[in-house]
Protein backbone atom coordinates (compact mmCIF):
# COMPACT_ATOMS: atom_id res chain seq x y z
CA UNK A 1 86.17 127.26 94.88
CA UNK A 2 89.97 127.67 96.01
CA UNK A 3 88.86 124.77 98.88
CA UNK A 4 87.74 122.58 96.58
CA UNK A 5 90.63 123.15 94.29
CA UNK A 6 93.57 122.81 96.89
CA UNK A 7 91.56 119.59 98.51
CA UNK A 8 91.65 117.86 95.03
CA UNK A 9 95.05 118.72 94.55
CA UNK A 10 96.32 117.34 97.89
CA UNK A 11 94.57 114.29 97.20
CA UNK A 12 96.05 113.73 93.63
CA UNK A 13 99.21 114.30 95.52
CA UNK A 14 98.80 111.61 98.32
CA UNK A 15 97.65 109.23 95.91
CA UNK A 16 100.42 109.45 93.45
CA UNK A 17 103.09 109.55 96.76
CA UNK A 18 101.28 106.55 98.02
CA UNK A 19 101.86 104.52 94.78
CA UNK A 20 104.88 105.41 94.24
CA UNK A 21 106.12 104.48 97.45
CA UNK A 22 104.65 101.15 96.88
CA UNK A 23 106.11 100.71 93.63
CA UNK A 24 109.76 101.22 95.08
CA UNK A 25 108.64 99.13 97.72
CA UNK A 26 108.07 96.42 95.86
CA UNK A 27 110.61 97.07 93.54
CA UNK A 28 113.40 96.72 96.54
CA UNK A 29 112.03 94.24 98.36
CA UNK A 30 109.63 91.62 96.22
CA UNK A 31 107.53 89.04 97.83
CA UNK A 32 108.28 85.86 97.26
CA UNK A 33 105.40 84.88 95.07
CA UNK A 34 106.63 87.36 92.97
CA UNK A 35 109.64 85.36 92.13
CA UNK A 36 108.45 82.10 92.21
CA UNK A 37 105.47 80.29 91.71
CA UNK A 38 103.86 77.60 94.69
CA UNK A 39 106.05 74.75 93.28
CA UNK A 40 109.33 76.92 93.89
CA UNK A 41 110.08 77.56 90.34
CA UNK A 42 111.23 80.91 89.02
CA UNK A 43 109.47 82.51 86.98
CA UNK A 44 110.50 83.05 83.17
CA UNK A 45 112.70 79.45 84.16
CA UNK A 46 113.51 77.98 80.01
CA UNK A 47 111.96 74.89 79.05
CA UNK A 48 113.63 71.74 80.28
CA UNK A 49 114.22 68.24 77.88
CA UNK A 50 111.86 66.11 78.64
CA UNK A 51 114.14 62.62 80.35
CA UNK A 52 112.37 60.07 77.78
CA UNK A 53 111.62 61.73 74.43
CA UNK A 54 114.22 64.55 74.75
CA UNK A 55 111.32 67.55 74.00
CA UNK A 56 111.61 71.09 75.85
CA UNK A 57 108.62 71.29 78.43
CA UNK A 58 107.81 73.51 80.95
CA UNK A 59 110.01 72.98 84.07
CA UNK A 60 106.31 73.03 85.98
CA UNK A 61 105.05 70.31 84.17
CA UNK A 62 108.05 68.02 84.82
CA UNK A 63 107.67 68.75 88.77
CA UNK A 64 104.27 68.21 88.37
CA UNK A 65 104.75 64.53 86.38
CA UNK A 66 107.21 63.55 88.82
CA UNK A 67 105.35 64.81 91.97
CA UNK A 68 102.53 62.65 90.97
CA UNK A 69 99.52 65.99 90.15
């Protein structure tokens, strides 16, 4: 039973190192699709007027008018 016992506790261990190490990882050093989206906009970017009627939209939707999707 103490096997069993230490074996499940060094696996809780390594598993809980292992994500926390990637956590910081990715904490320190983000990928870059974690800052911006395909289109090279940041996330969480405000709304943007609109040229011609002067409405907020969605910076993506602008580059996406203009780019011709």
């Amino acid at each position: 039973m103490a096997i069993g016992s230490t074996l499940t506790k060094a696996y809780i261990i390594a598993v809980t190192a292992i994500s926390v190490v990637s956590l910081a990882y990715v904490y320190v050093s983000p990928p870059p699709s974690l800052t911006t989206d395909r289109d090279g906009v940041p996330h969480f970017t405000p709304p943007v007027a609109h040229p011609e009627t002067g409405k907020a939209v969605p910076l993506g939707d602008l580059i996406r008018h203009y780019r011709g999707d």
